[in-house]
Protein backbone atom coordinates (compact mmCIF):
# COMPACT_ATOMS: atom_id res chain seq x y z
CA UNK A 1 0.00 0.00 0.00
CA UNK A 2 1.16 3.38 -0.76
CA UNK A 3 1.24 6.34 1.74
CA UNK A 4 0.11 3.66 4.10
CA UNK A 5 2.29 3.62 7.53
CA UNK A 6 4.17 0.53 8.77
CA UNK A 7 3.15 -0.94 12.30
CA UNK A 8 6.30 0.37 13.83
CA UNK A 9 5.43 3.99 12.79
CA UNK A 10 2.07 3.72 14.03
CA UNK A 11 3.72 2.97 17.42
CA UNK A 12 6.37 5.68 17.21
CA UNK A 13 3.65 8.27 16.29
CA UNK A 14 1.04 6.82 19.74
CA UNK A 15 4.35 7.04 22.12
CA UNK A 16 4.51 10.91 20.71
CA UNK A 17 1.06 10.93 21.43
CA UNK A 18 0.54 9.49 24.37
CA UNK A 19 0.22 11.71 27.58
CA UNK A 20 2.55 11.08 30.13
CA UNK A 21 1.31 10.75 33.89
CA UNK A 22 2.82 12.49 36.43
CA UNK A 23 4.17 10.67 39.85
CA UNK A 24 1.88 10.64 42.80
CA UNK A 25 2.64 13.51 45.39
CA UNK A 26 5.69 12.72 47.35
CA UNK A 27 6.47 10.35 45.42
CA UNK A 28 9.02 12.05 43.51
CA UNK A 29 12.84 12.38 43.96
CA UNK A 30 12.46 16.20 44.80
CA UNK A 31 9.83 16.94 47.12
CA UNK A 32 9.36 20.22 48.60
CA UNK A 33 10.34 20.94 52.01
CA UNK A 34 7.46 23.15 53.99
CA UNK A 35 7.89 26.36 54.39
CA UNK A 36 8.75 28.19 57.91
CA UNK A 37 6.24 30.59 58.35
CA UNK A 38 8.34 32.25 60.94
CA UNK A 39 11.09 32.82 58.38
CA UNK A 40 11.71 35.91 56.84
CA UNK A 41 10.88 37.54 53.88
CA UNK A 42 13.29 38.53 51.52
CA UNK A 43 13.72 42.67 51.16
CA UNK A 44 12.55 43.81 47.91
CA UNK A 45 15.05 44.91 45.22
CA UNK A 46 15.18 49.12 45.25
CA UNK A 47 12.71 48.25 42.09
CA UNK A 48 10.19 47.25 44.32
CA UNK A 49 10.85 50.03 47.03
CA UNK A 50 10.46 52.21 43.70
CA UNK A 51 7.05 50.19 43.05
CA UNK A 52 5.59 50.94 46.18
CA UNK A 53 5.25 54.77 45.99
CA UNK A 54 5.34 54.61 42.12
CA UNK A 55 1.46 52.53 42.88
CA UNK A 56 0.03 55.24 45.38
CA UNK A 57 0.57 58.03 42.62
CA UNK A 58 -0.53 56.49 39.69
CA UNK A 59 -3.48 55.01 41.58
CA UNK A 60 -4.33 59.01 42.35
CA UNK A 61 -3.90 60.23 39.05
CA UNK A 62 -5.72 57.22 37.42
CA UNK A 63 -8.26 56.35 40.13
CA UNK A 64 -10.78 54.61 37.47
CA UNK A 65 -7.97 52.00 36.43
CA UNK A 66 -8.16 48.39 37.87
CA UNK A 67 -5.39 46.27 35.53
CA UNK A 68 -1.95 45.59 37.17
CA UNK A 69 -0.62 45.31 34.61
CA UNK A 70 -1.14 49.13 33.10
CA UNK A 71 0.22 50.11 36.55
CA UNK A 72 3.53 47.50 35.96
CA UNK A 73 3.86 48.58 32.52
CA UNK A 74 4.26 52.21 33.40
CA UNK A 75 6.23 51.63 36.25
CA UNK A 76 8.76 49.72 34.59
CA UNK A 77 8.66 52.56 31.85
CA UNK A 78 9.43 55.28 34.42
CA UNK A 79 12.35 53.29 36.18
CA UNK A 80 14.05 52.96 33.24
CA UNK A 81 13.86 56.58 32.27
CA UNK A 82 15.15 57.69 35.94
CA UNK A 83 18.59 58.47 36.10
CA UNK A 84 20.85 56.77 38.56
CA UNK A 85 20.74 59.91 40.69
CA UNK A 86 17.36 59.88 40.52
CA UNK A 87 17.53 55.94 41.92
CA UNK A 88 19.98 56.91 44.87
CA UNK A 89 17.10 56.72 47.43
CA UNK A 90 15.47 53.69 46.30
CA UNK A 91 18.74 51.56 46.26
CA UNK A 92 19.65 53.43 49.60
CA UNK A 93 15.83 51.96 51.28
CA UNK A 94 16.56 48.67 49.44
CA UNK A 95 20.21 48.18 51.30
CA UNK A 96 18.78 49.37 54.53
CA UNK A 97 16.18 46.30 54.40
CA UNK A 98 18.56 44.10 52.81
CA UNK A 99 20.88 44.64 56.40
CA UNK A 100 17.97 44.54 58.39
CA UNK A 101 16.90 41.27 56.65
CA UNK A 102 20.32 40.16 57.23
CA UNK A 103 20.36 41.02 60.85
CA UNK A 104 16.67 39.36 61.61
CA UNK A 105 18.37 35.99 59.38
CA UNK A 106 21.07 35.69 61.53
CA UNK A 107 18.80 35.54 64.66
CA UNK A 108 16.67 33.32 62.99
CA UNK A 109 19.66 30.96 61.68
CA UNK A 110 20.67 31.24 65.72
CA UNK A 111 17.27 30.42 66.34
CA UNK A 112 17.06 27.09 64.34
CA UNK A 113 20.32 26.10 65.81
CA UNK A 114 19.11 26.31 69.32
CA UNK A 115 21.43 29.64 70.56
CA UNK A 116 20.01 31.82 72.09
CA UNK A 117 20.02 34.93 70.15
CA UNK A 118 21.87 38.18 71.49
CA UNK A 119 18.24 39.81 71.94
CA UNK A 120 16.07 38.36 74.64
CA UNK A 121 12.84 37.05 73.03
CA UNK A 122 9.96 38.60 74.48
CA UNK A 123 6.54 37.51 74.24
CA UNK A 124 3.79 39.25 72.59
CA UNK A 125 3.18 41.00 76.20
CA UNK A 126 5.31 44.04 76.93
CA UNK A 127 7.11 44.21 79.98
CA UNK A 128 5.10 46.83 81.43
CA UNK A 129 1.71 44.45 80.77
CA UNK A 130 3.79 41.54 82.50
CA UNK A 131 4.72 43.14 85.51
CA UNK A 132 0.80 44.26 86.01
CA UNK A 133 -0.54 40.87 85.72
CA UNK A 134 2.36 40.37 88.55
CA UNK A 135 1.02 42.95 91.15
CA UNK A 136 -2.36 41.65 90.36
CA UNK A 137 -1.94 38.18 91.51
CA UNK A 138 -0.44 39.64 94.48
CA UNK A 139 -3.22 41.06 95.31
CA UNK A 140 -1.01 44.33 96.30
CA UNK A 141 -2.51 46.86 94.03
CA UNK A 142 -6.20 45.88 94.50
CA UNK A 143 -8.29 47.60 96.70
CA UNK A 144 -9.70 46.03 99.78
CA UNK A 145 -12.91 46.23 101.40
CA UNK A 146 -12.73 45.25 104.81
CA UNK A 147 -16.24 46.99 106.12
């Protein structure tokens, strides 16, 4: 037969074909670790300090516009126009987070390890709210009624 295909090209062409399943979850080699919620975030790049203020102005001279993308489009448009004297703030806010970052990383590496960081860890309670639960139980700030 002419133009007809062989039985081992038919096969070739249904492996092409043929969809592929993908491994259970967690069964693969590479399984993602969860993530520490009490980790922190990475500071944003002195393009995304830029960002930030760049969004509250052209969300007041455009108040009727709702696509991200408009507002990404122009930003990216303006950032490239600036001049790098023009950036000098940005990157100086950007390197500022990046050391703070750094600093609250290091604790949190400490952390992990099980030091104790150079900071005592508070809880959510200030001292001042602390030591009033403290007199309270005492019973030395209360007033008394002895009629």
């Amino acid at each position: 037969m002419k133009g007809g295909k062989s039985k081992a090209e038919s096969k070739k062409a249904d492996a092409k074909l043929a969809v592929k399943k993908a491994p259970a979850k967690g069964a693969g080699k590479s399984a993602k670790a969860a993530k520490d919620p009490n980790k922190p975030k990475r500071p944003p790049s002195a393009f995304f300090v830029f960002m930030e203020q760049f969004r509250v102005d052209y969300k007041e001279k455009h108040p009727k516009n709702k696509s991200v993308s408009v507002v990404g489009k122009a930003a990216g448009e303006k950032w490239k126009s600036l001049s790098d004297a023009e950036k000098v703030p940005y990157v100086e806010k950007a390197e500022k987070r990046k050391r703070d970052y750094e600093k609250l990383m290091d604790a949190y590496n400490k952390k992990l390890a099980g030091e104790v960081p150079d900071e005592e860890e508070e809880s959510d309670k200030s001292k001042s709210e602390v030591n009033d639960e403290d007199e309270d139980d005492d019973g030395s700030d209360e007033e008394e009624d002895d009629d």
